[in-house]
Protein backbone atom coordinates (compact mmCIF):
# COMPACT_ATOMS: atom_id res chain seq x y z
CA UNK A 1 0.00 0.00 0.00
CA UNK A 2 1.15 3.45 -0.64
CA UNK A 3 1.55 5.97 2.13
CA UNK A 4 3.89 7.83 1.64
CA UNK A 5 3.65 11.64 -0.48
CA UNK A 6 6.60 12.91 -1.98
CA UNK A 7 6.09 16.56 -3.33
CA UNK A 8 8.34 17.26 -6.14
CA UNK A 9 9.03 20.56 -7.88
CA UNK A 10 10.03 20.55 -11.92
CA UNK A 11 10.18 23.00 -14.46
CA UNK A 12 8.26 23.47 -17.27
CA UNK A 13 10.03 20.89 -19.88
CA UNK A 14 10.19 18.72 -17.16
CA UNK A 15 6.50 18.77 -16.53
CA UNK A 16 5.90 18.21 -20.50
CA UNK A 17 8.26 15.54 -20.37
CA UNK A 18 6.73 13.41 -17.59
CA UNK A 19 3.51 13.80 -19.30
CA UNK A 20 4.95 12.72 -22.62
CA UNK A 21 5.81 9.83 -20.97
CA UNK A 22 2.42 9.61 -19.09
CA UNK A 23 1.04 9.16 -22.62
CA UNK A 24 4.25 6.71 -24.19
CA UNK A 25 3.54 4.10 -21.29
CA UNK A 26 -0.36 4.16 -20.75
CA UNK A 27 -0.36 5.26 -17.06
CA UNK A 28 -3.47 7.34 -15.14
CA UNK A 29 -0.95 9.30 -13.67
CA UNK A 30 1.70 11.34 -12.95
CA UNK A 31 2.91 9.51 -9.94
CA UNK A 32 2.58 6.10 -11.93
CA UNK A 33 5.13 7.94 -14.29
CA UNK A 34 7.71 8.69 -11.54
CA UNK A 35 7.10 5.12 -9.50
CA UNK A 36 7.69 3.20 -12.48
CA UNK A 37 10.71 5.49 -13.07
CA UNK A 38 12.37 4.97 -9.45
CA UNK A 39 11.78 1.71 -9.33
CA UNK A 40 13.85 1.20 -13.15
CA UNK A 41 16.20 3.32 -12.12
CA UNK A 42 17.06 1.41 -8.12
CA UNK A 43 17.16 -2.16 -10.05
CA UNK A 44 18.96 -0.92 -13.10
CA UNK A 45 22.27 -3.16 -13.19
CA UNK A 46 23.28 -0.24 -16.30
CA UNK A 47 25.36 2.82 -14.65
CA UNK A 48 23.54 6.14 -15.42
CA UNK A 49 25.36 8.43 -17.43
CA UNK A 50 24.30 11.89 -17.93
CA UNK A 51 22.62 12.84 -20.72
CA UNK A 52 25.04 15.73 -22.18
CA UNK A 53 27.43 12.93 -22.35
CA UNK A 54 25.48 10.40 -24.28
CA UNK A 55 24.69 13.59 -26.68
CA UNK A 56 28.61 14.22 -26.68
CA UNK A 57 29.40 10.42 -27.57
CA UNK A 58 26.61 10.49 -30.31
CA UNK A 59 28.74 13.51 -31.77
CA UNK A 60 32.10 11.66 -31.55
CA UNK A 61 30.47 8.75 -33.85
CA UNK A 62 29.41 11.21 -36.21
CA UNK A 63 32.85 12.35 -36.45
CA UNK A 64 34.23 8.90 -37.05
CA UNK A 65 31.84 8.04 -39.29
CA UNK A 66 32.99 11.12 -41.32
CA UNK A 67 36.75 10.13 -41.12
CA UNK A 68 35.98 6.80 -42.09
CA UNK A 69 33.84 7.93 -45.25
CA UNK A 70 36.99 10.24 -46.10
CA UNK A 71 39.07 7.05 -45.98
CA UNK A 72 36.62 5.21 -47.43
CA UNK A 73 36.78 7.79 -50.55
CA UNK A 74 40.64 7.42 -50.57
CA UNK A 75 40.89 3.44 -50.49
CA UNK A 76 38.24 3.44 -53.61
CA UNK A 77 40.25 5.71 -55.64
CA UNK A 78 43.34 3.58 -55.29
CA UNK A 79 41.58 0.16 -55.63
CA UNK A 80 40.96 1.82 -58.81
CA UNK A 81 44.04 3.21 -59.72
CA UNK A 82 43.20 6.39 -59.96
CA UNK A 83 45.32 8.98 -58.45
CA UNK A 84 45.09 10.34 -55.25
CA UNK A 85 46.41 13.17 -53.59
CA UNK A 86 49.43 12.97 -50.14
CA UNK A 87 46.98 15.49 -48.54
CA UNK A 88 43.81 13.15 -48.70
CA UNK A 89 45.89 10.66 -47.22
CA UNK A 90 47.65 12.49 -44.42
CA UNK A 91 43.89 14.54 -43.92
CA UNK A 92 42.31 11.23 -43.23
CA UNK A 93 44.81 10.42 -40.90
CA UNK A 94 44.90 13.31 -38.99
CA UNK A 95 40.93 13.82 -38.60
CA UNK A 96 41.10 9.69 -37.14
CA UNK A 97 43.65 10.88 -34.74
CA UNK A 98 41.80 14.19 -33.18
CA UNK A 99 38.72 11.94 -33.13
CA UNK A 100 40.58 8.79 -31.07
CA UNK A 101 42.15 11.13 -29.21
CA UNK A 102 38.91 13.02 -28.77
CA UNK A 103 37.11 9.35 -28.07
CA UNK A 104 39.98 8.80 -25.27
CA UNK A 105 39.49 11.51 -23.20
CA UNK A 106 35.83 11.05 -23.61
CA UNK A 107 36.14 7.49 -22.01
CA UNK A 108 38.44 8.86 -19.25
CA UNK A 109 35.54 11.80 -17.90
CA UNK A 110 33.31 8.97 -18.09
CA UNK A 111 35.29 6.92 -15.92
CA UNK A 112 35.80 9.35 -13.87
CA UNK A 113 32.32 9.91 -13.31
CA UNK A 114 31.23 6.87 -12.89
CA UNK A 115 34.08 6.27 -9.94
CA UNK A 116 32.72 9.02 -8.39
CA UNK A 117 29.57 7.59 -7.28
């Protein structure tokens, strides 16, 4: 039985998104919305990570997946033998380096996070 009443105060995104997912999952209410969340979030064996970082990882694939279509270009003109330029080459490489190194330091705030908690 529930007995206890937790007041909580949110902003106005915050409002639209708990009743966006009001409407996603089928509750009556509000409160459904946040016990169902609580309760995923206490038995979750997944480590939460903040949202502006999953946004900042999404970005770092884009940019390797923008190197790789770079080399991608480069290894299908020479499988063709047609000519290709030192600077394509050496550009590709550098814009996989910036984005591993990018990637690395990425992985270490994460950790870092994460050991935090």
């Amino acid at each position: 039985m529930k007995t206890r009443y937790i007041p909580v105060r949110m902003d106005e995104d915050m409002e639209a998104e708990l009743d966006a997912m009001k409407q996603a999952l089928g509750v009556r209410s509000r409160s459904e919305v946040v016990r169902l969340a609580v309760k995923n979030f206490a038995t979750s064996t997944r480590p939460f990570i903040r949202k502006e970082l999953v946004e900042e990882l999404k970005e770092m694939r884009r940019s390797f997946t923008n190197a790789g279509n770079n080399l991608n270009q480069v290894a299908i003109k020479l499988n063709t033998n047609r000519q290709v330029r030192s600077e394509e080459v050496l550009s590709g490489q550098e814009e996989l380096k910036r984005s591993f190194a990018e990637l690395v330091r990425f992985f270490w705030r994460v950790e870092d996070e994460l050991r935090r908690r």
